[in-house]
N, C-alpha and C. Protein backbone atom coordinates (compact mmCIF):
# COMPACT_ATOMS: atom_id res chain seq x y z
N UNK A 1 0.85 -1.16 0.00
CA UNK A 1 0.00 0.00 0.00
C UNK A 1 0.91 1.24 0.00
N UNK A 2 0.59 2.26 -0.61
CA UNK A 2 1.46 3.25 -0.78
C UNK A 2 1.48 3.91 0.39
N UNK A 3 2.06 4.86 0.47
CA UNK A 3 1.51 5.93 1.71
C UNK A 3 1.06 6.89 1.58
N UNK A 4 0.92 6.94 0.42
CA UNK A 4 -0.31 8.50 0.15
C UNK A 4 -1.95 7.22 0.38
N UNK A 5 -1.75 6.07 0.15
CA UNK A 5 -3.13 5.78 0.10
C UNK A 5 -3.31 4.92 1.89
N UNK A 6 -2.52 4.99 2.43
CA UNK A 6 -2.82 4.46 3.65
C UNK A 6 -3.04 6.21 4.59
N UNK A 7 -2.74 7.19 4.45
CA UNK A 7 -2.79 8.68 4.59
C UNK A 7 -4.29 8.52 4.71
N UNK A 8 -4.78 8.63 3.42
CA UNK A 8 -6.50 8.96 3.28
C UNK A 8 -7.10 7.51 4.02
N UNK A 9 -6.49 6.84 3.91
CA UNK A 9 -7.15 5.26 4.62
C UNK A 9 -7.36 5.74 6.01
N UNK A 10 -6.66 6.24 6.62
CA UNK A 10 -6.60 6.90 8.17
C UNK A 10 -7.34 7.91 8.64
N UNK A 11 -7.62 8.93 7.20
CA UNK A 11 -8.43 10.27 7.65
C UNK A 11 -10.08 9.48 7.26
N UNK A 12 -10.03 8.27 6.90
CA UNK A 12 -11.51 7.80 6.71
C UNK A 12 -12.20 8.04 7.86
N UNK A 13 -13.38 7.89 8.24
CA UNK A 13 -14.50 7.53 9.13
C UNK A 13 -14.05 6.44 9.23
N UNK A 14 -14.36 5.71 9.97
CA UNK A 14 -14.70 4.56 10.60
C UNK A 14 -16.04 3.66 9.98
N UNK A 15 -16.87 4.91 10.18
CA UNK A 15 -18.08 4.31 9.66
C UNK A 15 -18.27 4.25 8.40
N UNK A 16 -17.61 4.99 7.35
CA UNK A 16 -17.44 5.21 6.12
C UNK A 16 -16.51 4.15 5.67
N UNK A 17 -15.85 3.38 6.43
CA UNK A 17 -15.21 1.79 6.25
C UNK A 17 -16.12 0.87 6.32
N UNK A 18 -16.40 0.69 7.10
CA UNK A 18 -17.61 -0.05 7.65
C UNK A 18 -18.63 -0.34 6.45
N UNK A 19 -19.05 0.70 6.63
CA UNK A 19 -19.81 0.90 5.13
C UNK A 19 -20.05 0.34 3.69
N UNK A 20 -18.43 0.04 3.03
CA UNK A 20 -17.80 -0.05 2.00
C UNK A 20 -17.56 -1.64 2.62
N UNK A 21 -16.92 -1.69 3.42
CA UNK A 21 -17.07 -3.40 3.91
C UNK A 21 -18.27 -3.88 3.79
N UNK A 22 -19.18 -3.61 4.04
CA UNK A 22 -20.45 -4.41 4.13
C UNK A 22 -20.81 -4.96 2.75
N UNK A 23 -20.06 -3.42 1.56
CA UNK A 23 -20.59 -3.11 0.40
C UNK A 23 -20.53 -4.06 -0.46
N UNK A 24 -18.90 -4.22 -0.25
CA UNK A 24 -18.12 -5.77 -0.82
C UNK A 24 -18.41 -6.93 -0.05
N UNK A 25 -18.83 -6.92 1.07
CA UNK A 25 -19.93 -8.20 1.69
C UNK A 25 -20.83 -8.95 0.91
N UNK A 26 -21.29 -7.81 0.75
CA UNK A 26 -22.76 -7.79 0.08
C UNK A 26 -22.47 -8.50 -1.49
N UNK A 27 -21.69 -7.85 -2.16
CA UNK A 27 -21.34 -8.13 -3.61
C UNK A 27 -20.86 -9.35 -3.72
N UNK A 28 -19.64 -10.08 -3.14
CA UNK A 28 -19.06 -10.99 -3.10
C UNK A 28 -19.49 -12.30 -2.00
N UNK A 29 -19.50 -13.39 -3.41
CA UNK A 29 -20.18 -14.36 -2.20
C UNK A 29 -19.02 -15.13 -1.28
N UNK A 30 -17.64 -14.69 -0.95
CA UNK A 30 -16.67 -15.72 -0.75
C UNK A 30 -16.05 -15.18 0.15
N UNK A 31 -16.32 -14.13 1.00
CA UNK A 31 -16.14 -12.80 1.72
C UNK A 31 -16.49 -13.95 3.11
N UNK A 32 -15.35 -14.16 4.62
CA UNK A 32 -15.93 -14.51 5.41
C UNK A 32 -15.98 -13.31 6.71
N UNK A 33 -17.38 -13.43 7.15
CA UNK A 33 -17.42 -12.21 8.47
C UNK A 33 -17.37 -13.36 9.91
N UNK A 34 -16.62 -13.25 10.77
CA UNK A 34 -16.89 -14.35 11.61
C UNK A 34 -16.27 -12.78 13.12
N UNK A 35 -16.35 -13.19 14.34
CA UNK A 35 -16.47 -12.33 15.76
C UNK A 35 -15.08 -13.26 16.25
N UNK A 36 -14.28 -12.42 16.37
CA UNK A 36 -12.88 -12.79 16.66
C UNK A 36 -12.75 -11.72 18.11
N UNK A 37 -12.40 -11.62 19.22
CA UNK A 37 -12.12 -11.49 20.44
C UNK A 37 -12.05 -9.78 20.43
N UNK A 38 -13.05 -8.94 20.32
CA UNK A 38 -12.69 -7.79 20.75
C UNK A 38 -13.34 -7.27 18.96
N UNK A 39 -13.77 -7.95 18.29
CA UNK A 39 -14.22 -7.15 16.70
C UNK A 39 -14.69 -7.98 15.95
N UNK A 40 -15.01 -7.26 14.90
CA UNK A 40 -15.43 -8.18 13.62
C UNK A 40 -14.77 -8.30 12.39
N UNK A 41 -14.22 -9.55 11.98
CA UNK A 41 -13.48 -9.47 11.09
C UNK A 41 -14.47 -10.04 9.82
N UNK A 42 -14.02 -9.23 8.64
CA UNK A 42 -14.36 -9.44 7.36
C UNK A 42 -12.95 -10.12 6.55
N UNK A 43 -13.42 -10.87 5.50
CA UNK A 43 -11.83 -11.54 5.19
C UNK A 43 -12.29 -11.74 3.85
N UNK A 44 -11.81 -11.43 2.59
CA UNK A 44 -11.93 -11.89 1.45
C UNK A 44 -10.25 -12.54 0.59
N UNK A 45 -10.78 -13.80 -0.08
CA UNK A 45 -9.38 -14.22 -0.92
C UNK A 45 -10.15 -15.03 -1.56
N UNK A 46 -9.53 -14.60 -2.99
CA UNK A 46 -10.55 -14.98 -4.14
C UNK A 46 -9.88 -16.14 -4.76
N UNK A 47 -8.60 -16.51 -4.09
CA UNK A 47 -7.51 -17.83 -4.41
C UNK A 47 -6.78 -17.60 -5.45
N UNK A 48 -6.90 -16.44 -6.45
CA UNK A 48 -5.88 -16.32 -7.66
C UNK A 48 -4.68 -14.83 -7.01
N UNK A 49 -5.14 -14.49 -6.07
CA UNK A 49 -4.16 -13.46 -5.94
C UNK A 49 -4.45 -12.17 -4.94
N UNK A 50 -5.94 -11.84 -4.97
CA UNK A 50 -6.67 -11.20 -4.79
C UNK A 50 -7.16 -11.46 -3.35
N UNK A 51 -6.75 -10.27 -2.40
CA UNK A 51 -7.72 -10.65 -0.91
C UNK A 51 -7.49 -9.32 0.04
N UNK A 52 -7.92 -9.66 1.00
CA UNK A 52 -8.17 -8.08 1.86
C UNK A 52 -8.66 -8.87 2.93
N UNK A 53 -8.18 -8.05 4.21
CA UNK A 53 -8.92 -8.43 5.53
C UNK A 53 -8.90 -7.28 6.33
N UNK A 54 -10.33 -6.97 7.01
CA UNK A 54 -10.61 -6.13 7.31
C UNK A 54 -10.87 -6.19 9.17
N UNK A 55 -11.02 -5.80 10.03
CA UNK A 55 -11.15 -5.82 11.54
C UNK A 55 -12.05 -4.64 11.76
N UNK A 56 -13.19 -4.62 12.92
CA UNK A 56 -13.53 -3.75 13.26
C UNK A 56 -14.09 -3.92 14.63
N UNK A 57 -13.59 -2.81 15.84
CA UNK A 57 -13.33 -3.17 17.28
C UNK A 57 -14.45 -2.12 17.67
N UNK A 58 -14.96 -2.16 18.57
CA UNK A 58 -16.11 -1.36 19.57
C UNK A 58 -15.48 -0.17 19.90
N UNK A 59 -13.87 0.10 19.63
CA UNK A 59 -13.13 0.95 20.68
C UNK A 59 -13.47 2.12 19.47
N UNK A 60 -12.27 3.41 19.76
CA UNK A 60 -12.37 4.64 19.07
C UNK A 60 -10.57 4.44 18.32
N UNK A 61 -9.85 3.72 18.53
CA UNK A 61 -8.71 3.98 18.67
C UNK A 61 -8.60 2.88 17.26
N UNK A 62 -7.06 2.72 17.16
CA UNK A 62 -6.72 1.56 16.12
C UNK A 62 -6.67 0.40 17.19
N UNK A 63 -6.76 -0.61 16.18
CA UNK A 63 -6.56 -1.77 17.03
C UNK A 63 -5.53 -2.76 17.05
N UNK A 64 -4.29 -2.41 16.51
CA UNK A 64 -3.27 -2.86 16.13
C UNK A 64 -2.19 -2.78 17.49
């Protein structure tokens, strides 16, 4: 990820992630959402190359 695009990744909302996660939820049938200890993780890998995983915690902060 570059760092001009992890920059705007940071000044996002939260909820405006959230959002866009659900979006590609929604679209893709291969997308898993499962409750991992403290959030919700979204996970997509499409097996040729292609994947993203996403986390989202109750808190205000990062969760890293």
């Amino acid at each position: 990820m570059s760092e001009e695009m992890w920059i705007a990744l940071q000044r996002t909302p939260p909820a405006a992630l959230k959002r866009r996660v659900a979006a590609v939820d929604a679209l893709l049938t291969d997308t898993q959402r499962i409750a991992v200890k403290g959030a919700e993780r979204f996970a997509y890998n499409n097996g040729g190359g292609d994947s993203a995983v996403w986390y989202f915690t109750r808190t205000a902060g990062p969760c890293w």
